[in-house]
PDB file of N, CA and C in Angstrom:
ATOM      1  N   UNK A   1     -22.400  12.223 220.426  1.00  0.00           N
ATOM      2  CA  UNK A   1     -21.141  11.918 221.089  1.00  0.00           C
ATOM      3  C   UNK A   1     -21.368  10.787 222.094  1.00  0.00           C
ATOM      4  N   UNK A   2     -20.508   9.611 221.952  1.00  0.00           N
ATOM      5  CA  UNK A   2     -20.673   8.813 222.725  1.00  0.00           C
ATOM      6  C   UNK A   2     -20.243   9.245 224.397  1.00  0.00           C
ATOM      7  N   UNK A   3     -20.718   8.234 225.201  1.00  0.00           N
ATOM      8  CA  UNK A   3     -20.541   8.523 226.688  1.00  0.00           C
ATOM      9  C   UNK A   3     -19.160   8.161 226.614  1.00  0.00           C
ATOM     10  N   UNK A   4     -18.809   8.273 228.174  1.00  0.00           N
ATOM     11  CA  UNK A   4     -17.159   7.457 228.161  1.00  0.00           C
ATOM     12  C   UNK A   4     -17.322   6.284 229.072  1.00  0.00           C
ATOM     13  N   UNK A   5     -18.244   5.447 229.221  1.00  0.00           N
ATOM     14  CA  UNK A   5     -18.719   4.290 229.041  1.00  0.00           C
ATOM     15  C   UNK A   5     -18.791   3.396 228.230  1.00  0.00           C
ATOM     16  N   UNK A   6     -19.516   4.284 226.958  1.00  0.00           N
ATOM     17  CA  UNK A   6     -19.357   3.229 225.806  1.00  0.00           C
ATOM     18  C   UNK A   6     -18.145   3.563 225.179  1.00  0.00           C
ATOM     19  N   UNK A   7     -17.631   4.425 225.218  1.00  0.00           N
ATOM     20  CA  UNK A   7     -16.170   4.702 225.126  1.00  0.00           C
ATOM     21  C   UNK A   7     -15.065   3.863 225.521  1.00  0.00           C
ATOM     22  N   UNK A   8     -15.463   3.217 226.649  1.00  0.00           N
ATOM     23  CA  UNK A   8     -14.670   2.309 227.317  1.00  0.00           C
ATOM     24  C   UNK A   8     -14.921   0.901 227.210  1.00  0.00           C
ATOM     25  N   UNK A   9     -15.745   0.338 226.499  1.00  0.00           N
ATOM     26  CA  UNK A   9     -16.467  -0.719 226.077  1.00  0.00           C
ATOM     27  C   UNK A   9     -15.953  -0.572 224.682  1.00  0.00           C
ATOM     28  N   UNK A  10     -16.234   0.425 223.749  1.00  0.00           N
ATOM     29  CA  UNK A  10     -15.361  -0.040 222.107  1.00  0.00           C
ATOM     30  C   UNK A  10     -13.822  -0.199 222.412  1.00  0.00           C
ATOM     31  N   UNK A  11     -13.485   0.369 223.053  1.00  0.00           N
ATOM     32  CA  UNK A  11     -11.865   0.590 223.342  1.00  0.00           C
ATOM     33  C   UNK A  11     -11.626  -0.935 224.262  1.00  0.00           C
ATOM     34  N   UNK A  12     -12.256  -1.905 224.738  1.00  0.00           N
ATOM     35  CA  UNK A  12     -12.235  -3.124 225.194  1.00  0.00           C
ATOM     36  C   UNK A  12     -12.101  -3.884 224.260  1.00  0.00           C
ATOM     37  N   UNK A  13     -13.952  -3.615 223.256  1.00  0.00           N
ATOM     38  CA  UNK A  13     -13.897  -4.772 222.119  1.00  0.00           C
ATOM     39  C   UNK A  13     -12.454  -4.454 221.028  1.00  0.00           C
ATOM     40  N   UNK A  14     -12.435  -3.434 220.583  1.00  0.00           N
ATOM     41  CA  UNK A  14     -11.271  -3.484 219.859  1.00  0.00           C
ATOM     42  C   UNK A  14      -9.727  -3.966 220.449  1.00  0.00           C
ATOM     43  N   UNK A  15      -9.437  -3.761 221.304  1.00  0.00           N
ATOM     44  CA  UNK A  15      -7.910  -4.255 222.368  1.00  0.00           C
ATOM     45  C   UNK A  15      -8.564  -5.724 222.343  1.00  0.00           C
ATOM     46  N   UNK A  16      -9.593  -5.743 222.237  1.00  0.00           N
ATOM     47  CA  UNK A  16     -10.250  -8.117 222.361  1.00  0.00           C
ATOM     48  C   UNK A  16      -9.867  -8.768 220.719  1.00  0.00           C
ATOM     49  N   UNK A  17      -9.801  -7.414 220.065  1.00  0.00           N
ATOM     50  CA  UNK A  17      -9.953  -7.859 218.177  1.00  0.00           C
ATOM     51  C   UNK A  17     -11.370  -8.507 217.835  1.00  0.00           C
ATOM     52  N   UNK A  18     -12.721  -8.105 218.708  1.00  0.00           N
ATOM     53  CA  UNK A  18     -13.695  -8.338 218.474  1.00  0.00           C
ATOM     54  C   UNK A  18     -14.399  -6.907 217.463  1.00  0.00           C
ATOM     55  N   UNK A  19     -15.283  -7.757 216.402  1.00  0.00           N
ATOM     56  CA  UNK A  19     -16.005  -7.195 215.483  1.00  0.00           C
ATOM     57  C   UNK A  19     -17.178  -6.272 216.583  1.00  0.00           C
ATOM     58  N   UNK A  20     -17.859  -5.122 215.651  1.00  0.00           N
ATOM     59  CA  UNK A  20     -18.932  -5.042 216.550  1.00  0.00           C
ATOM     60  C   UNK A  20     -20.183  -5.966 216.377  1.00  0.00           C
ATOM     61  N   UNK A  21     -19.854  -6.613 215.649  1.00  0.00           N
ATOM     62  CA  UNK A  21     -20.954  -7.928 215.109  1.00  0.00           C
ATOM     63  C   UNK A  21     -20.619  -8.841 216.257  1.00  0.00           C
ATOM     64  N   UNK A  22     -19.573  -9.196 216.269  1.00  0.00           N
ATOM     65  CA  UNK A  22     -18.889 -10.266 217.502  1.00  0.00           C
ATOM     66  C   UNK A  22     -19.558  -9.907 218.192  1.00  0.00           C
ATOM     67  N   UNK A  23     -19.358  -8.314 218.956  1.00  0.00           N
ATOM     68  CA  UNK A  23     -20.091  -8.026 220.348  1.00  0.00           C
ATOM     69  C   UNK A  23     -21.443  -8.152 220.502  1.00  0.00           C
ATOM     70  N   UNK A  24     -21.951  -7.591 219.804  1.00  0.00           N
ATOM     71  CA  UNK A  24     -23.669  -7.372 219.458  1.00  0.00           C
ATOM     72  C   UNK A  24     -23.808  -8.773 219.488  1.00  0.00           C
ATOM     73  N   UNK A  25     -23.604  -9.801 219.039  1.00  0.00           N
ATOM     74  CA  UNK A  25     -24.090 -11.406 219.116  1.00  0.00           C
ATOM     75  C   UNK A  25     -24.037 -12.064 220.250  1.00  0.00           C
ATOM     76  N   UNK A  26     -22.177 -11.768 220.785  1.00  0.00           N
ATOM     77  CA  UNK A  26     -22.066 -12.436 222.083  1.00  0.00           C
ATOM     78  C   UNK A  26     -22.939 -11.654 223.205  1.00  0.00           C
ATOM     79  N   UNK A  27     -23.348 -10.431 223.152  1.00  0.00           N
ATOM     80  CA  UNK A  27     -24.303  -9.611 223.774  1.00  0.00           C
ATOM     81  C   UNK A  27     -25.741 -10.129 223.795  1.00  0.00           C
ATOM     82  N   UNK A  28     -26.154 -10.724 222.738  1.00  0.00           N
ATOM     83  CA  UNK A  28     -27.683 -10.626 222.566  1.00  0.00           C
ATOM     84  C   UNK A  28     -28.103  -9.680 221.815  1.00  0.00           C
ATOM     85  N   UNK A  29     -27.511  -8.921 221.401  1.00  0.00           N
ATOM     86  CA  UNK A  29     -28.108  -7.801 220.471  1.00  0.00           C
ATOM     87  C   UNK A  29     -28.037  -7.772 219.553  1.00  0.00           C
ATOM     88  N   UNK A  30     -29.220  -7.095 218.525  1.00  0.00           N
ATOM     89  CA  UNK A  30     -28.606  -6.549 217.640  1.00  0.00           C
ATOM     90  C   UNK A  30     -27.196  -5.839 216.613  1.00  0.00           C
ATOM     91  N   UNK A  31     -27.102  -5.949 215.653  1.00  0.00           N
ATOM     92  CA  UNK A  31     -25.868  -5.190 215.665  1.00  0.00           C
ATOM     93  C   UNK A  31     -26.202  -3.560 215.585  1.00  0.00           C
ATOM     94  N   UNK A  32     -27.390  -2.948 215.441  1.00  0.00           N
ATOM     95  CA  UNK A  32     -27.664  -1.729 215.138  1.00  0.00           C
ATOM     96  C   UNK A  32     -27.682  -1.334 216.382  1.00  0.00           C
ATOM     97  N   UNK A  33     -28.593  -1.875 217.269  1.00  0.00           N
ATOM     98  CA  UNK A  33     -28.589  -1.285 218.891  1.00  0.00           C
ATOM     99  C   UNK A  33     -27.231  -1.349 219.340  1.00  0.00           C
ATOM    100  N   UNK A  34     -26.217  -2.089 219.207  1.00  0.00           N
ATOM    101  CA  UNK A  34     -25.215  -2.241 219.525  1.00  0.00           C
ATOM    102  C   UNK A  34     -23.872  -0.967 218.936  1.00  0.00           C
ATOM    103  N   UNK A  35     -24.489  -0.617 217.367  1.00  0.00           N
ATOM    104  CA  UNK A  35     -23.775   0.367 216.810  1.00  0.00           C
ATOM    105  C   UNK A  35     -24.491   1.403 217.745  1.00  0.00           C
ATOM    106  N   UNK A  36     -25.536   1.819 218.241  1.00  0.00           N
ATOM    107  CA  UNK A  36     -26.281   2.884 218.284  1.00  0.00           C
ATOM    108  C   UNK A  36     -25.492   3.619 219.592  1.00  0.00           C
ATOM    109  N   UNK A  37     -25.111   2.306 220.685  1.00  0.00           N
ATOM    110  CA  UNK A  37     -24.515   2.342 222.028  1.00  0.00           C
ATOM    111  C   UNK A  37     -23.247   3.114 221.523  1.00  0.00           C
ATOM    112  N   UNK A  38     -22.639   2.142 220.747  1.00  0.00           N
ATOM    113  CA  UNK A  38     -21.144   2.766 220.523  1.00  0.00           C
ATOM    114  C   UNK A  38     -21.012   3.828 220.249  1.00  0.00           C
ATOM    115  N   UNK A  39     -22.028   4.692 218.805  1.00  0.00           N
ATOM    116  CA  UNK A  39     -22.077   5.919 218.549  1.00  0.00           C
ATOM    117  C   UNK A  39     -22.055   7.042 219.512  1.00  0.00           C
ATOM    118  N   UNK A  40     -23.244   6.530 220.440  1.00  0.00           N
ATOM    119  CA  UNK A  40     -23.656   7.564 220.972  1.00  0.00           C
ATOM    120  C   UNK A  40     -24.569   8.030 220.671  1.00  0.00           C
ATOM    121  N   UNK A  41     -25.613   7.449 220.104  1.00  0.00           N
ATOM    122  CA  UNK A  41     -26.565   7.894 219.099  1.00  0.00           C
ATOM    123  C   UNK A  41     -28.416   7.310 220.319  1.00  0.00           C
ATOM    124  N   UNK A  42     -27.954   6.575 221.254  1.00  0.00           N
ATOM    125  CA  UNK A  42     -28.617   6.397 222.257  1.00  0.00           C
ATOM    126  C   UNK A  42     -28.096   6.313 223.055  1.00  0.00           C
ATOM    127  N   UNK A  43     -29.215   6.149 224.394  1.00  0.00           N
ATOM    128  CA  UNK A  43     -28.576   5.545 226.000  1.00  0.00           C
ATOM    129  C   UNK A  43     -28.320   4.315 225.700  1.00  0.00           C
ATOM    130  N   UNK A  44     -27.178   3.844 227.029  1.00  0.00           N
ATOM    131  CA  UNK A  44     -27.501   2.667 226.852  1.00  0.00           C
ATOM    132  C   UNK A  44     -28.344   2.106 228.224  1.00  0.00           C
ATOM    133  N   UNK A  45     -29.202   1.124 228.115  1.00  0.00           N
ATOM    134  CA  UNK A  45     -29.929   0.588 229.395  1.00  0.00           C
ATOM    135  C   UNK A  45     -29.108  -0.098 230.185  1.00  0.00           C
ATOM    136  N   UNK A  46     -28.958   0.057 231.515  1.00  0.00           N
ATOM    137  CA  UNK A  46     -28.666  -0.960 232.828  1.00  0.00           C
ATOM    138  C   UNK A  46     -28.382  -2.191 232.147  1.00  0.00           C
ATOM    139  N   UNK A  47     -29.731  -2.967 231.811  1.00  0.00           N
ATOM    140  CA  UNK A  47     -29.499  -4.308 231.228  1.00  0.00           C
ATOM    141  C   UNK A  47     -28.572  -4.799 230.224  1.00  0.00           C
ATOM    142  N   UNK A  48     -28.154  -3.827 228.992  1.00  0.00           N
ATOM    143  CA  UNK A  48     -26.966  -3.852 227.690  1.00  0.00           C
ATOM    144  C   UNK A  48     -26.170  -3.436 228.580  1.00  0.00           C
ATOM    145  N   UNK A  49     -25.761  -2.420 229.473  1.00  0.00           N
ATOM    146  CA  UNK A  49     -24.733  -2.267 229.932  1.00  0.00           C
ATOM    147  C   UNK A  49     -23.847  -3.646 230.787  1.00  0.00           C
ATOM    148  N   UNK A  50     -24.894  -4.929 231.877  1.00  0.00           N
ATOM    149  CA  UNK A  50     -24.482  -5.675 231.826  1.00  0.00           C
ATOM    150  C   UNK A  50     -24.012  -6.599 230.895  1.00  0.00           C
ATOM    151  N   UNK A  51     -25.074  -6.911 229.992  1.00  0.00           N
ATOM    152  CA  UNK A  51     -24.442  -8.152 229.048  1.00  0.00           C
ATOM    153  C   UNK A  51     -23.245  -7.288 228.247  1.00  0.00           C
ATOM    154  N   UNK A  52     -23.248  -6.221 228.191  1.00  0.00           N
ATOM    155  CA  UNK A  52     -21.621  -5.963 227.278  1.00  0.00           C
ATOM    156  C   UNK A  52     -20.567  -5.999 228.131  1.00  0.00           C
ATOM    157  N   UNK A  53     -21.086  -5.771 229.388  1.00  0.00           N
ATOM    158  CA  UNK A  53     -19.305  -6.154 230.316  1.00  0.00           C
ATOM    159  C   UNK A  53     -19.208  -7.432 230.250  1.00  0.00           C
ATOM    160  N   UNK A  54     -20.395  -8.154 230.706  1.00  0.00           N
ATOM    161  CA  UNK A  54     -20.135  -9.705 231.046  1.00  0.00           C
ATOM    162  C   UNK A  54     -19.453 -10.169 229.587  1.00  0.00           C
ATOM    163  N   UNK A  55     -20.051  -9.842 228.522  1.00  0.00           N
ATOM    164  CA  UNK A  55     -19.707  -9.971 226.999  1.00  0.00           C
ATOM    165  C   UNK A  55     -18.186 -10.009 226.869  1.00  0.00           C
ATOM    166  N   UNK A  56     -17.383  -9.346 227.197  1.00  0.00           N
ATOM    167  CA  UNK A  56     -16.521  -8.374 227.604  1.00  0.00           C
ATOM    168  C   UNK A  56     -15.165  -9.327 228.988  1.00  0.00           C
ATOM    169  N   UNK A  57     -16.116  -9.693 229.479  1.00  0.00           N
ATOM    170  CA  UNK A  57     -15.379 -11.023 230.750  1.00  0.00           C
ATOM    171  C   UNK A  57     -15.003  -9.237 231.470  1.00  0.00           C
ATOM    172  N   UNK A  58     -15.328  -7.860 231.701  1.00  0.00           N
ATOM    173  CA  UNK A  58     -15.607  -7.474 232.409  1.00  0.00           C
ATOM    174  C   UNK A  58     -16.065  -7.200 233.507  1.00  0.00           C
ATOM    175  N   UNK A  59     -15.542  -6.563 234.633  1.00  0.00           N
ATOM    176  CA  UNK A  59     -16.658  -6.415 235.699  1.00  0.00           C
ATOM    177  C   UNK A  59     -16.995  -4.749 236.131  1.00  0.00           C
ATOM    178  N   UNK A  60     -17.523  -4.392 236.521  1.00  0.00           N
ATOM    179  CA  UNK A  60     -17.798  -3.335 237.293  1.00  0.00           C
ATOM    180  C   UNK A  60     -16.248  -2.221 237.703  1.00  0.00           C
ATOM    181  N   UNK A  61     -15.472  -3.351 238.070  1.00  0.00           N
ATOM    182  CA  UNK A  61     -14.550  -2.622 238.874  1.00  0.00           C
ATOM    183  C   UNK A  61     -13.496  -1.984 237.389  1.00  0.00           C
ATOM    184  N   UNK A  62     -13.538  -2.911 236.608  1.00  0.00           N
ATOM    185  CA  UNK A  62     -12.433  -2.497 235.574  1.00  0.00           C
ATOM    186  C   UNK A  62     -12.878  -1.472 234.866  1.00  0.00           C
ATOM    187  N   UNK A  63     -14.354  -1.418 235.012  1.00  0.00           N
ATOM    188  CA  UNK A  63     -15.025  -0.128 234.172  1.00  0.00           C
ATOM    189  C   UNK A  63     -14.485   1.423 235.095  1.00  0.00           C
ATOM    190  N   UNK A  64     -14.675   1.367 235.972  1.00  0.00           N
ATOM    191  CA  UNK A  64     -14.145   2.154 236.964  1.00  0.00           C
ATOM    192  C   UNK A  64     -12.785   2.380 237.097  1.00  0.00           C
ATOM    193  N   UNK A  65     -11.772   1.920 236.798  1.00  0.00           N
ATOM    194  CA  UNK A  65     -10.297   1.774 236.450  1.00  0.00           C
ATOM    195  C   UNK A  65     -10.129   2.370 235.210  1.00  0.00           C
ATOM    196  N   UNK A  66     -11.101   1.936 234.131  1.00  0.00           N
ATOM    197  CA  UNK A  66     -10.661   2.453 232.613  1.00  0.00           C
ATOM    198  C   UNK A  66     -11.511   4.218 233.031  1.00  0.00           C
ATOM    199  N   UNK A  67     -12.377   4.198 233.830  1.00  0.00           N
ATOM    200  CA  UNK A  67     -12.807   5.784 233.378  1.00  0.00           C
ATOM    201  C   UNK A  67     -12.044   6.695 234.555  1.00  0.00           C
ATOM    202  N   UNK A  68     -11.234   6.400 235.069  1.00  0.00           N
ATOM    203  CA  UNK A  68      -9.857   6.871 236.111  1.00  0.00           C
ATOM    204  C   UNK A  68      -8.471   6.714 235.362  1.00  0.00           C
ATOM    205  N   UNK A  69      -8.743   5.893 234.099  1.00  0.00           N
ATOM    206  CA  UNK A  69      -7.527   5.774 233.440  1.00  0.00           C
ATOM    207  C   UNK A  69      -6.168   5.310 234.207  1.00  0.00           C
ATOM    208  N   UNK A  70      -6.265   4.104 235.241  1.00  0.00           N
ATOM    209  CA  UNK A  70      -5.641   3.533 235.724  1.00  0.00           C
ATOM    210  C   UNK A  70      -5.375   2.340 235.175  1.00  0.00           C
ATOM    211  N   UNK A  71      -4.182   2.023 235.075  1.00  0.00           N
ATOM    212  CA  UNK A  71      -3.877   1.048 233.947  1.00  0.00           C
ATOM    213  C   UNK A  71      -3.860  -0.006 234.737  1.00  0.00           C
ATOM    214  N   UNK A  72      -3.372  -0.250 235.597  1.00  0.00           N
ATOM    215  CA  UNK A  72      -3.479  -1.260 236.524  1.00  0.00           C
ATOM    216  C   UNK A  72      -3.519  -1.127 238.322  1.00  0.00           C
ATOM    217  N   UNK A  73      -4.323  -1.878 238.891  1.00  0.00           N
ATOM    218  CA  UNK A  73      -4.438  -1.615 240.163  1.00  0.00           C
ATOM    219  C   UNK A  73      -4.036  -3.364 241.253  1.00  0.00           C
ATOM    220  N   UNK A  74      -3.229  -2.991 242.319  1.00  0.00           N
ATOM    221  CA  UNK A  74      -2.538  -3.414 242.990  1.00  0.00           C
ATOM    222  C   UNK A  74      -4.043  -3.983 243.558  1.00  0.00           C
ATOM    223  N   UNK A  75      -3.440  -5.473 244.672  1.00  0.00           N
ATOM    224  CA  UNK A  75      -4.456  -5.990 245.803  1.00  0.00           C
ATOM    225  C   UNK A  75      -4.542  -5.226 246.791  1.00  0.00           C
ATOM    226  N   UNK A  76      -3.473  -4.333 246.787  1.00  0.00           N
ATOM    227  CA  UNK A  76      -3.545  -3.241 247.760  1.00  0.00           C
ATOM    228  C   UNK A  76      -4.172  -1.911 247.673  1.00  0.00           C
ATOM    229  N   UNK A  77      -4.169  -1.609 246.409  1.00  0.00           N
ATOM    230  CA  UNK A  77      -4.982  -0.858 245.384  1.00  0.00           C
ATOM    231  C   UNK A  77      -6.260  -0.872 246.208  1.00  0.00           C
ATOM    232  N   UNK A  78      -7.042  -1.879 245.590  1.00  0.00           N
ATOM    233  CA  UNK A  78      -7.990  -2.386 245.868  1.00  0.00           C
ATOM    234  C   UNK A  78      -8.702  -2.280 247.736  1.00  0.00           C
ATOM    235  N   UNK A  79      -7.883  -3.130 248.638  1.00  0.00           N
ATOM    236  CA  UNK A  79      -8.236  -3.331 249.845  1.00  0.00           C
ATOM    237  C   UNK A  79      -8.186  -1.717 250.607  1.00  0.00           C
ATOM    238  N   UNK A  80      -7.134  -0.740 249.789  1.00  0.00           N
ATOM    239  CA  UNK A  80      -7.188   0.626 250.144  1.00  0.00           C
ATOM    240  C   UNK A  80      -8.412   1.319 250.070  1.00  0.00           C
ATOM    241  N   UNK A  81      -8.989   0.837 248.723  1.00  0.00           N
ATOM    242  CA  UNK A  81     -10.196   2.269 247.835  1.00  0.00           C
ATOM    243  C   UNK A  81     -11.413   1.109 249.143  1.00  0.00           C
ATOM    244  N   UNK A  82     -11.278   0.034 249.045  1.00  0.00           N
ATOM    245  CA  UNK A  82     -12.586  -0.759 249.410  1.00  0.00           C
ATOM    246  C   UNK A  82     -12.814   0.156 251.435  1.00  0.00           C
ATOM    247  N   UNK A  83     -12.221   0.581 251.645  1.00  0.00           N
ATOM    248  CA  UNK A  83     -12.000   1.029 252.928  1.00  0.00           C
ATOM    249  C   UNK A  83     -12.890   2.075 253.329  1.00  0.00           C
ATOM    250  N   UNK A  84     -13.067   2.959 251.624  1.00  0.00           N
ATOM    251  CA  UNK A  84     -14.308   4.181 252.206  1.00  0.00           C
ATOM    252  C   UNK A  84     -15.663   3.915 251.564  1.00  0.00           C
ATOM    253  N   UNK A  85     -15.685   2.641 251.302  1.00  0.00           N
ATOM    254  CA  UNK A  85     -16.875   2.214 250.439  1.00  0.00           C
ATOM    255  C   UNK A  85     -18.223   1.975 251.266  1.00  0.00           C
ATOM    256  N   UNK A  86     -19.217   2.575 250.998  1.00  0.00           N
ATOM    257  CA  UNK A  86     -20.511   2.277 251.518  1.00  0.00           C
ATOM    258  C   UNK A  86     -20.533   0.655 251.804  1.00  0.00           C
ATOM    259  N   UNK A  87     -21.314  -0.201 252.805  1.00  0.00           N
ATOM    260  CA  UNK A  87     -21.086  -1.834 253.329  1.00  0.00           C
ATOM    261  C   UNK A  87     -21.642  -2.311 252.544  1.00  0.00           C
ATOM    262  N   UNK A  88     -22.741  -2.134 251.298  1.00  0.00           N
ATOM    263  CA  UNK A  88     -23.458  -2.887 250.514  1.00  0.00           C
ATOM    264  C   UNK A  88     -22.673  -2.397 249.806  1.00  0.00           C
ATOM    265  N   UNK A  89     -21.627  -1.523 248.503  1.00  0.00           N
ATOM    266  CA  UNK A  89     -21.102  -1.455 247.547  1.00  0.00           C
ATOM    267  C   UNK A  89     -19.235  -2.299 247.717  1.00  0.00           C
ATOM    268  N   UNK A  90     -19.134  -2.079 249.054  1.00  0.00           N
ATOM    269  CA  UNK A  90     -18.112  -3.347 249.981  1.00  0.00           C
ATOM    270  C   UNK A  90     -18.263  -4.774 249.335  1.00  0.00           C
ATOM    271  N   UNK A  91     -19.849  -5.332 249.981  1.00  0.00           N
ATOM    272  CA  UNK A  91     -20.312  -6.738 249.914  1.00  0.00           C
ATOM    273  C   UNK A  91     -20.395  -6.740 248.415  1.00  0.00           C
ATOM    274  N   UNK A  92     -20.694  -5.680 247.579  1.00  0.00           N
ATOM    275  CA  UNK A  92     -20.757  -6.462 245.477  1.00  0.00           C
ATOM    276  C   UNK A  92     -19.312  -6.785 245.667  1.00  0.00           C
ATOM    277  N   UNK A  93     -18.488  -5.314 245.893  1.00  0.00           N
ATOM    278  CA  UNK A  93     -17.279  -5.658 245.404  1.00  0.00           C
ATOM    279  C   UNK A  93     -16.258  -7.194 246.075  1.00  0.00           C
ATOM    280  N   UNK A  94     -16.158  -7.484 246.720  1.00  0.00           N
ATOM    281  CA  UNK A  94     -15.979  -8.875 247.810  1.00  0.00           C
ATOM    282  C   UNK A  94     -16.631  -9.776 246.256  1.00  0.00           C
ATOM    283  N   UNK A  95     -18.140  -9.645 246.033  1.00  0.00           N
ATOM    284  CA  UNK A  95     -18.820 -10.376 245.911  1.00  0.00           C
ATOM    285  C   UNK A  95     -18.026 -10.507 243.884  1.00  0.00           C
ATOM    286  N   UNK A  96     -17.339  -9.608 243.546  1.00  0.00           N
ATOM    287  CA  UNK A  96     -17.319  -9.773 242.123  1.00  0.00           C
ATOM    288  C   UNK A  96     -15.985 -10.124 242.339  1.00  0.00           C
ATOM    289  N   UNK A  97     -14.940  -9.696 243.250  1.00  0.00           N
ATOM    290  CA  UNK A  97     -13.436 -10.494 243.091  1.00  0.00           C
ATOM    291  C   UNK A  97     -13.948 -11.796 243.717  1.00  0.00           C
ATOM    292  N   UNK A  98     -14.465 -12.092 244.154  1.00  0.00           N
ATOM    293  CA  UNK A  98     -14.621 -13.823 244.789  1.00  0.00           C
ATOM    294  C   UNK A  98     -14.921 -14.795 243.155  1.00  0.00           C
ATOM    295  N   UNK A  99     -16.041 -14.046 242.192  1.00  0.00           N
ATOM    296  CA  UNK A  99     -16.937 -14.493 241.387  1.00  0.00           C
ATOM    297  C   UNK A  99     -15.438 -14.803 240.133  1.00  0.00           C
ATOM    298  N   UNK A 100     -15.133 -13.638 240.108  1.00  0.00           N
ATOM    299  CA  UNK A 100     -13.509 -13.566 239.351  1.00  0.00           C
ATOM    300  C   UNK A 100     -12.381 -14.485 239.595  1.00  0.00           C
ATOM    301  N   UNK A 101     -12.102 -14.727 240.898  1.00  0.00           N
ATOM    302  CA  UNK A 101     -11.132 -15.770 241.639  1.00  0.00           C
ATOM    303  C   UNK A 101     -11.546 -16.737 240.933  1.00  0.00           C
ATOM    304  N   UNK A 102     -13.031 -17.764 240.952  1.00  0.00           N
ATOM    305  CA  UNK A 102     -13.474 -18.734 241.100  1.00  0.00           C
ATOM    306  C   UNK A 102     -13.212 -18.810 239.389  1.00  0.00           C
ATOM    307  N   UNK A 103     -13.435 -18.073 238.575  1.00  0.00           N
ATOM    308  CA  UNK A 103     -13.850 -18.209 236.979  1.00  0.00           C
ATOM    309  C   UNK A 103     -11.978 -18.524 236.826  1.00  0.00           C
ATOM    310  N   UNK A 104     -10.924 -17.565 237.368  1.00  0.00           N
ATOM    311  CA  UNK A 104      -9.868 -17.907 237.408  1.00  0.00           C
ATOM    312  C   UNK A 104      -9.689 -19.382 237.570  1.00  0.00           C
ATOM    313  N   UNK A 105      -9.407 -20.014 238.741  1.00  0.00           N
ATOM    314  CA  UNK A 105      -9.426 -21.361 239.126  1.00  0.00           C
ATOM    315  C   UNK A 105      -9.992 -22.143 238.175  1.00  0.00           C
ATOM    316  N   UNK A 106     -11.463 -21.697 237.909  1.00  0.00           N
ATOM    317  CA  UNK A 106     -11.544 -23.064 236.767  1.00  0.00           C
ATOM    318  C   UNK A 106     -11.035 -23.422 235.608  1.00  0.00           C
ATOM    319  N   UNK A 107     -10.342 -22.185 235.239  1.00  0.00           N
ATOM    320  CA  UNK A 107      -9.796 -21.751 234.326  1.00  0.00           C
ATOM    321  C   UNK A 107      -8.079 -22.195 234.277  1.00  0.00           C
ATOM    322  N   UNK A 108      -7.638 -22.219 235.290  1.00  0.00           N
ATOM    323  CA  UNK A 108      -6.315 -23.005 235.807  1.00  0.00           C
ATOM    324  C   UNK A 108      -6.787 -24.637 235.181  1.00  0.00           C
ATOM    325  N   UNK A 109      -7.545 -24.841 235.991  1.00  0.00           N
ATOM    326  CA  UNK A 109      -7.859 -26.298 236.060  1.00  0.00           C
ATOM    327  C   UNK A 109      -8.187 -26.838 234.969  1.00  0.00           C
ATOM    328  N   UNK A 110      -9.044 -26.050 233.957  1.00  0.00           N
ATOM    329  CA  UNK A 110      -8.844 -26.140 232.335  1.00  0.00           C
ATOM    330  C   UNK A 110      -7.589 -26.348 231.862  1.00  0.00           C
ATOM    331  N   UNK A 111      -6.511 -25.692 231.917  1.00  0.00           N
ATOM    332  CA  UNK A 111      -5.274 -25.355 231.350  1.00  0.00           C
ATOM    333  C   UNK A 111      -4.504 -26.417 231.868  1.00  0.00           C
ATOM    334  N   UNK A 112      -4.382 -26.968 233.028  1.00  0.00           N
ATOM    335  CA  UNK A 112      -3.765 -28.090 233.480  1.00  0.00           C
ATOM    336  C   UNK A 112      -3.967 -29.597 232.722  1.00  0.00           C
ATOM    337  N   UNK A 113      -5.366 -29.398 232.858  1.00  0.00           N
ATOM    338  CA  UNK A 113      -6.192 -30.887 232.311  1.00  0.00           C
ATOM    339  C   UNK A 113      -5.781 -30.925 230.679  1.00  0.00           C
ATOM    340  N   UNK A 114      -5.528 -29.775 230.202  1.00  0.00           N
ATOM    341  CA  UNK A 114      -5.135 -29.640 228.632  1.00  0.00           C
ATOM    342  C   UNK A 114      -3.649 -29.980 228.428  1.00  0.00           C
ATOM    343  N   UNK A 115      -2.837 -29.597 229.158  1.00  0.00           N
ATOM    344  CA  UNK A 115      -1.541 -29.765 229.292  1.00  0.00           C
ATOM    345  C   UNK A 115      -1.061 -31.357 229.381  1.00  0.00           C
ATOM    346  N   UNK A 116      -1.728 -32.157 230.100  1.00  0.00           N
ATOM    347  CA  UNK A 116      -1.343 -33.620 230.460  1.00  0.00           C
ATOM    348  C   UNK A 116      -1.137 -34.494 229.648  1.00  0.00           C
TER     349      UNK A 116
END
């Protein structure tokens, strides 16, 4: 039985219309280690667990949203929950909406420059 981690990671790639071949490649992986995650048929390591969010244009926080089954969360949402947070799990989170903002913006600035 899979975790509800990787539970929440097939239920990403599929809502993306990504293959599990897609994922496993854009991952670095294998496609078997990659089936193995999904199954449930292993752990998955720290390290696959990053490259499949990043894989994913995931972060941390949305993984945490999908296993609360919150479909969407407010800036207020957010600046609320960040309030009882340990100061180093504070400074990631700061540190992954800043990282997110910035990928946004360039991403504007893509779309503009295409438009002209």
């Amino acid at each position: 039985m899979a975790d509800p981690i990787s539970i929440i990671i097939k239920n990403r790639r599929i809502h993306l219309g990504m293959t599990q071949h897609e994922l496993a490649e854009k991952a670095g992986m294998s496609d078997k280690t990659y089936q193995r995650i999904e199954q449930g048929s292993t752990d998955m390591r720290m390290s696959q667990y990053r490259t499949l969010i990043k894989a994913l244009h995931m972060s941390d926080l949305d993984v945490s949203l999908d296993l609360l089954e919150i479909e969407s969360a407010t800036a207020w949402d957010v600046a609320a929950a960040a309030r009882v947070l340990l100061p180093s799990t504070r400074f990631h989170l700061v540190k992954s909406i800043m990282e997110e903002w910035q990928r946004k913006e360039v991403q504007v600035d893509i779309d503009v420059k295409v438009k002209k």
